[in-house]
Protein backbone atom coordinates (compact mmCIF):
# COMPACT_ATOMS: atom_id res chain seq x y z
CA UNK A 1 -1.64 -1.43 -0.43
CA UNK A 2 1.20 -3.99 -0.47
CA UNK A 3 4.21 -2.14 -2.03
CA UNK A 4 7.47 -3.89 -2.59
CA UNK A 5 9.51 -0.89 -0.82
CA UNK A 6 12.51 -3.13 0.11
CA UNK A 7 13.59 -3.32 -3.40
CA UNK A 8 13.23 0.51 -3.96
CA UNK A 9 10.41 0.19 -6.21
CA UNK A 10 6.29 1.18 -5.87
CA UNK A 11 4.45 -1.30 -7.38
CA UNK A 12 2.37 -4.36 -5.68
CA UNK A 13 4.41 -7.31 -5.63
CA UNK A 14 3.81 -10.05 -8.41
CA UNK A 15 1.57 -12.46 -7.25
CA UNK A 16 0.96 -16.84 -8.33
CA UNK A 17 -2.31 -15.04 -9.51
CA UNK A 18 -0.55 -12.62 -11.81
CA UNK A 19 1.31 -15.76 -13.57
CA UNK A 20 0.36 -17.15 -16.97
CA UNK A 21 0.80 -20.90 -18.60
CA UNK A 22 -0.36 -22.53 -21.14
CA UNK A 23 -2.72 -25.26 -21.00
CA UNK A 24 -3.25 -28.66 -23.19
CA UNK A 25 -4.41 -26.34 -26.10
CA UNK A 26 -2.22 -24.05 -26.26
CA UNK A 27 -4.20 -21.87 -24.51
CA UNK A 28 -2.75 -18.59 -22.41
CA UNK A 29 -4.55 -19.31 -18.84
CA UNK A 30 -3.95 -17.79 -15.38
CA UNK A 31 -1.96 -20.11 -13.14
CA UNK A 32 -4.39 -22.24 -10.58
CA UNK A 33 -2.53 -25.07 -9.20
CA UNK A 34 -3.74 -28.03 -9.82
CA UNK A 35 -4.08 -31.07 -7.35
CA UNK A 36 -0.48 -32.62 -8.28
CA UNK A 37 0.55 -29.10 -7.36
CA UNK A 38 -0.96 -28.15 -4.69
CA UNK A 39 -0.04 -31.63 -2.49
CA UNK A 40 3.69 -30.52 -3.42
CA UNK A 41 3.19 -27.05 -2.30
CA UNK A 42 1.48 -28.36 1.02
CA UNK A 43 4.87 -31.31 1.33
CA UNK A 44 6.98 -28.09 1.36
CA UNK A 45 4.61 -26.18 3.61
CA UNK A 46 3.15 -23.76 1.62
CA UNK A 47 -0.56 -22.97 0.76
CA UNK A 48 -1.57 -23.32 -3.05
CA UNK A 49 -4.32 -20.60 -2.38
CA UNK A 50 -1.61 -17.95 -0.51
CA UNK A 51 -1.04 -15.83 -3.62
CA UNK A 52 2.46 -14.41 -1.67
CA UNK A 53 4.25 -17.79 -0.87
CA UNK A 54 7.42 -16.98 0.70
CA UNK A 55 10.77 -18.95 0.45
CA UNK A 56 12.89 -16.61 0.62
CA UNK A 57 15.31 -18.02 3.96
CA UNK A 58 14.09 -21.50 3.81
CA UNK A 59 17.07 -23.44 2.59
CA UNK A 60 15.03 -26.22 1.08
CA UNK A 61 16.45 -29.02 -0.14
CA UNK A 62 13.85 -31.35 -1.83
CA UNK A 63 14.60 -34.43 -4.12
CA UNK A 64 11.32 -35.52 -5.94
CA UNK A 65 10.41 -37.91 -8.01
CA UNK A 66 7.45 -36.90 -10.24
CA UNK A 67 5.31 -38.25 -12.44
CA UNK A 68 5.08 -36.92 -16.36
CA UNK A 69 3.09 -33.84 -17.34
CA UNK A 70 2.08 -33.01 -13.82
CA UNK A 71 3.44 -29.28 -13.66
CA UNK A 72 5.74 -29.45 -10.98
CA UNK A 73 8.80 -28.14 -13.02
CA UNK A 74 5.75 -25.17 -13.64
CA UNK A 75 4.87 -24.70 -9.79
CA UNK A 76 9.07 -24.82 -9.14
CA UNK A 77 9.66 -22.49 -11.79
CA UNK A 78 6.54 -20.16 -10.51
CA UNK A 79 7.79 -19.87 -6.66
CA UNK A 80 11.47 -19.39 -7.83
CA UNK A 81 10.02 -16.52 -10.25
CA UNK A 82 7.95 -14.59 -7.72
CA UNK A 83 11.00 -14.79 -5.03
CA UNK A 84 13.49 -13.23 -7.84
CA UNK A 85 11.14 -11.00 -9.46
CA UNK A 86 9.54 -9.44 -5.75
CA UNK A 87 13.63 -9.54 -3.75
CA UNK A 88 16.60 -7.69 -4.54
CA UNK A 89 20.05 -9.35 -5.43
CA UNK A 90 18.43 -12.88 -6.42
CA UNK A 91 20.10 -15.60 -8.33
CA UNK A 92 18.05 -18.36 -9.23
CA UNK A 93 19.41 -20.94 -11.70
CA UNK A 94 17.63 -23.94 -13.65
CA UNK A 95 19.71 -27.12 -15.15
CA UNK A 96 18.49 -29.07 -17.68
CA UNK A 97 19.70 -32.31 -18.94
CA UNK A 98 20.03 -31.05 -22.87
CA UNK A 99 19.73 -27.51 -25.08
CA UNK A 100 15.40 -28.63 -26.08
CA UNK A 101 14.42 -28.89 -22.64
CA UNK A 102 16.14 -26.18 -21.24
CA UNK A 103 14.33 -23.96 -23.96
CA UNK A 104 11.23 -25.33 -23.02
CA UNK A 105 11.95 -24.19 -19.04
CA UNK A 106 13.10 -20.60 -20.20
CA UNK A 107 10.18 -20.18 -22.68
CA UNK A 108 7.79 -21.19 -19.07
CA UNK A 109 10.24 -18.27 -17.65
CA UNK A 110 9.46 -15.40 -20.49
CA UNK A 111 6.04 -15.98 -20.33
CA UNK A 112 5.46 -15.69 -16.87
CA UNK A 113 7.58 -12.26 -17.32
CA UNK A 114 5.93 -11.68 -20.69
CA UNK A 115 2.10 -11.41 -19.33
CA UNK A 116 3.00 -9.81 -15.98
CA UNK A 117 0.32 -6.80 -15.24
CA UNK A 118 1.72 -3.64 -16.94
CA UNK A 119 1.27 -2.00 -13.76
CA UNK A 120 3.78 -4.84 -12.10
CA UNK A 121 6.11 -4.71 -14.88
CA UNK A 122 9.92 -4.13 -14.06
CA UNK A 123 12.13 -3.47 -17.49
CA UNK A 124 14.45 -6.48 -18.38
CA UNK A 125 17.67 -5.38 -19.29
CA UNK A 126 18.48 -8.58 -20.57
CA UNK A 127 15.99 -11.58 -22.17
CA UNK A 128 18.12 -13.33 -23.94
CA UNK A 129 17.88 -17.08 -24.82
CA UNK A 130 19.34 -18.41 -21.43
CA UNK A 131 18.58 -15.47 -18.86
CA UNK A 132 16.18 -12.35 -17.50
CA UNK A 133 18.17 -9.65 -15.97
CA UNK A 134 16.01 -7.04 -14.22
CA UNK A 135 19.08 -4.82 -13.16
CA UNK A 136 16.37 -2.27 -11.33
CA UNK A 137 16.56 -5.01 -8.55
CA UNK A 138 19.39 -6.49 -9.59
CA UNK A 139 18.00 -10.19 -9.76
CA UNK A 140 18.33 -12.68 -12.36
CA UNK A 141 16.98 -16.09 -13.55
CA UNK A 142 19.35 -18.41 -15.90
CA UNK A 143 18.60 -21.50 -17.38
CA UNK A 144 21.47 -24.03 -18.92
CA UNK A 145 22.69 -27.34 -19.39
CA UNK A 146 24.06 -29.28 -17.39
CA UNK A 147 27.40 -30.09 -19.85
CA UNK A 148 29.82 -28.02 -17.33
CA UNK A 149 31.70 -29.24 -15.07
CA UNK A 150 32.27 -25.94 -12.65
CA UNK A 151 28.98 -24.56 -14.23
CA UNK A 152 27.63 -21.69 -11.84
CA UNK A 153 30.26 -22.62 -9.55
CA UNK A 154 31.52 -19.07 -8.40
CA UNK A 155 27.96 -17.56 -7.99
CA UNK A 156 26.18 -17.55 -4.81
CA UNK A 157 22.86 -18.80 -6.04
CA UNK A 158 19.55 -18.20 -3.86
CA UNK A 159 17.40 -21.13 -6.12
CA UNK A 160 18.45 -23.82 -7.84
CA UNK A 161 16.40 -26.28 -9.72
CA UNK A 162 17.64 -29.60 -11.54
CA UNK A 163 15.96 -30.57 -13.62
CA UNK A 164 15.54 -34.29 -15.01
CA UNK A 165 18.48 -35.01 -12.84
CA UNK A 166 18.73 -38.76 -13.51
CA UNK A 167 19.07 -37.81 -17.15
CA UNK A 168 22.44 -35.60 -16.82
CA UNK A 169 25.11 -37.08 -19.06
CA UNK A 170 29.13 -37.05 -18.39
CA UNK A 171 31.04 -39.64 -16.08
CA UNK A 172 30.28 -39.98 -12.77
CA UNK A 173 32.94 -38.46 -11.26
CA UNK A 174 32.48 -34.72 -13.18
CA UNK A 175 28.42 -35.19 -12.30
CA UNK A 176 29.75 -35.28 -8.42
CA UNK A 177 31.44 -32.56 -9.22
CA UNK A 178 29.22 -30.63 -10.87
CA UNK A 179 26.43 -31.70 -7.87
CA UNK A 180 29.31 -30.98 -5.35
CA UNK A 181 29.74 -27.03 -7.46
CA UNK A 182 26.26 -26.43 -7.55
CA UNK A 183 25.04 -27.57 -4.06
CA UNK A 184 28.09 -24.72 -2.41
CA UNK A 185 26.83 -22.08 -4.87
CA UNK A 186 23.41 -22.82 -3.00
CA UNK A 187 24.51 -23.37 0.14
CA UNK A 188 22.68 -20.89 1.54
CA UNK A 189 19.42 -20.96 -0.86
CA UNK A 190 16.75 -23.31 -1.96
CA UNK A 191 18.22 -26.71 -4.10
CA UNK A 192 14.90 -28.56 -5.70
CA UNK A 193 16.01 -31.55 -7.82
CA UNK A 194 13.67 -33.07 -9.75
CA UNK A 195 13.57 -36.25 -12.23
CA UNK A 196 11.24 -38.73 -13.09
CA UNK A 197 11.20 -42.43 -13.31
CA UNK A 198 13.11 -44.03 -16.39
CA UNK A 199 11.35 -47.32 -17.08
């Protein structure tokens, strides 16, 4: 039996198999990648089918342009939640462009947290409408906007996801320096910006 003894705890780590989404209908399924997925998971060198993908150490940086309704910011969001949730002292951090989308990324967040086994369940001592705290392992995942100019800029961030980055707002000079702010924080973590094309 697998037991997550580095973080203090005895419980089987949390697994992509223990994850849940919703599909087209609304429906509560279990997370399978599918094919848009899994050829991004295999780019980054990971298998779809290896329900313990590690990243912790890898200092990815990844730019990728995506197509609409694919699920990558889903199969981002899923490896940066199974490296917080299963580690100790974990920071991960998602931007959005405005306040509707970065609800939309937390709400994929809460319900990967929400329908966790019972069994694999560690208490949240926080859930509010931008962040999970699980202070048992001390590891936390925060979503925002990108509207800050030193946003998240004295943290020392493990993940980091940007989201729709072509679509961040403000001149270019505070977007360098937000970029510049965010890429230190993560200088020794994982930085995945994502966008899609506008046109």
């Amino acid at each position: 039996k697998l037991l997550l003894e580095h973080v203090g705890i005895e419980r089987e780590p949390v697994t992509l198999r223990d994850l849940v989404i919703l599909d087209a209908r609304s429906n509560l399924i279990p997370l399978v990648c599918n094919p848009p997925q899994s050829n991004f998971l295999g780019e980054i060198g990971i298998d779809s089918d290896d329900p313990h993908p590690g990243i912790a150490g890898r200092d990815m940086r990844i730019r990728l342009l995506k197509a609409r309704r694919e699920g990558m910011t889903t199969a981002i969001l899923a490896l940066y939640f199974l490296d917080t949730y299963n580690n100790r002292e974990r920071i991960t951090v998602s931007m959005a462009h405005d306040q509707d989308s970065a609800e939309i990324i937390f709400e994929i967040v809460k319900r990967f947290y929400r329908h966790l086994p019972k069994e694999k369940k560690i208490p949240a001592a926080r859930d509010s409408t931008k962040e999970i705290f699980w202070p048992a392992i001390n590891s936390r995942m925060f979503v925002t906007t990108a509207n800050k100019k030193y946003a998240m800029s004295g943290a020392a961030i493990n993940n980091l996801h940007k989201s729709e980055r072509a679509k961040w707002e403000g001149d270019d000079r505070d977007m360098r320096v937000l970029d510049a702010a965010l890429n230190n924080a993560a200088r020794w973590g994982n930085i995945i910006e994502e966008t899609t094309a506008n046109g």
